[in-house]
Protein backbone atom coordinates (compact mmCIF):
# COMPACT_ATOMS: atom_id res chain seq x y z
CA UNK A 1 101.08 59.70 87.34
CA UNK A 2 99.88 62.88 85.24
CA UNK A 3 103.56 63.20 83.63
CA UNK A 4 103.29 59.20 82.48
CA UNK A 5 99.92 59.68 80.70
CA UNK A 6 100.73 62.99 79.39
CA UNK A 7 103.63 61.52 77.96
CA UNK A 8 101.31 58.49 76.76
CA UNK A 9 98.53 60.74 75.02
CA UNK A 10 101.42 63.03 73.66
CA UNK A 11 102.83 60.26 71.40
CA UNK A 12 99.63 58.94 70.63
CA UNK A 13 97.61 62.31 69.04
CA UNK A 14 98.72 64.12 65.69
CA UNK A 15 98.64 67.66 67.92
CA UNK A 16 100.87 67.30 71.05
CA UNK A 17 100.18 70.33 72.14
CA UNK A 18 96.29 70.22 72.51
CA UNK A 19 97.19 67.45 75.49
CA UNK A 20 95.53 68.73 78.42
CA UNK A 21 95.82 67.05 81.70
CA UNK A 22 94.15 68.10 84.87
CA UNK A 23 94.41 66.28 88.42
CA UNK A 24 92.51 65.85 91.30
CA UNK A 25 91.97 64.41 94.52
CA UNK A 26 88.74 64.07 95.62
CA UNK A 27 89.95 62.16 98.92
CA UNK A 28 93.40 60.91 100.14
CA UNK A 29 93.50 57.77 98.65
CA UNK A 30 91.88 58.96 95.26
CA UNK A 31 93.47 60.90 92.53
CA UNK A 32 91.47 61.65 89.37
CA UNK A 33 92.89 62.58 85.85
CA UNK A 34 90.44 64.13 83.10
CA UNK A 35 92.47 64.17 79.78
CA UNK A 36 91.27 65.86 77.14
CA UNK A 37 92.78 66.58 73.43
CA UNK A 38 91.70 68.09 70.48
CA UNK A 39 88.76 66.66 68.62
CA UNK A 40 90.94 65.43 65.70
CA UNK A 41 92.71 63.06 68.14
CA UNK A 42 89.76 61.87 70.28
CA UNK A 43 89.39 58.56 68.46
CA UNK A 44 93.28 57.76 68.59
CA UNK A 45 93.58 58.19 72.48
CA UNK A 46 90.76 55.98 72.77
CA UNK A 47 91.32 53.76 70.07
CA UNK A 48 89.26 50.27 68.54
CA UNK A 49 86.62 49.74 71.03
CA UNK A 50 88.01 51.20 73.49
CA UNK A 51 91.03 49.54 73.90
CA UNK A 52 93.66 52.09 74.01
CA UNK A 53 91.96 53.95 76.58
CA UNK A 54 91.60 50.69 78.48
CA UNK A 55 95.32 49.93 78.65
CA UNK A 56 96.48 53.60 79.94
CA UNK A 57 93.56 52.75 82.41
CA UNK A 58 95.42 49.57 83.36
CA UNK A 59 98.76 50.97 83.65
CA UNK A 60 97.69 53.80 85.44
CA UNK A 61 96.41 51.51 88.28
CA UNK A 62 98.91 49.93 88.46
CA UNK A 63 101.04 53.04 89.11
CA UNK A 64 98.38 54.41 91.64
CA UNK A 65 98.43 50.87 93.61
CA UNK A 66 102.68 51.33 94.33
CA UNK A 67 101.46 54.48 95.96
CA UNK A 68 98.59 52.73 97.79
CA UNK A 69 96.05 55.05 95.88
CA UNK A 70 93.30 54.43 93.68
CA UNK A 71 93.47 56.07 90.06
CA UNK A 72 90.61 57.11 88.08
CA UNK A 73 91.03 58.41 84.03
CA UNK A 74 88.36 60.45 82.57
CA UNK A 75 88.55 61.79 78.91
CA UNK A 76 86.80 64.54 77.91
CA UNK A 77 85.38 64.61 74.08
């Protein structure tokens, strides 16, 4: 799950390399991902009201749910 949306927000931002992803789990069926990217790039990974950001959110779910998990997205501005 991190690898997909690192290699979402990679092709996404103008500065690849100021992707950031950290993961957590704060219980077994939960796994949280905080993204965060430079502040030149925040408004592209989040994109027109929010829509881009809502879409990884989507497909992330979707991942987590083949794995019986629950997937949260946070990014960090």
């Amino acid at each position: 799950m991190k690898e997909f949306i690192e290699f979402i927000a990679r092709h996404l931002v103008d500065n690849p390399d100021g992707v950031e992803i950290q993961e957590t789990s704060p219980d077994e069926k939960t796994v949280e991902l905080t993204l965060k990217v430079g502040t030149e790039d925040i408004g592209k990974v989040i994109g027109k009201q929010g829509k881009t950001a809502q879409a990884m959110r989507t497909l992330l779910t979707a991942i987590a749910a083949k794995d019986g998990k629950r997937a949260i997205l946070k990014i960090l501005d």
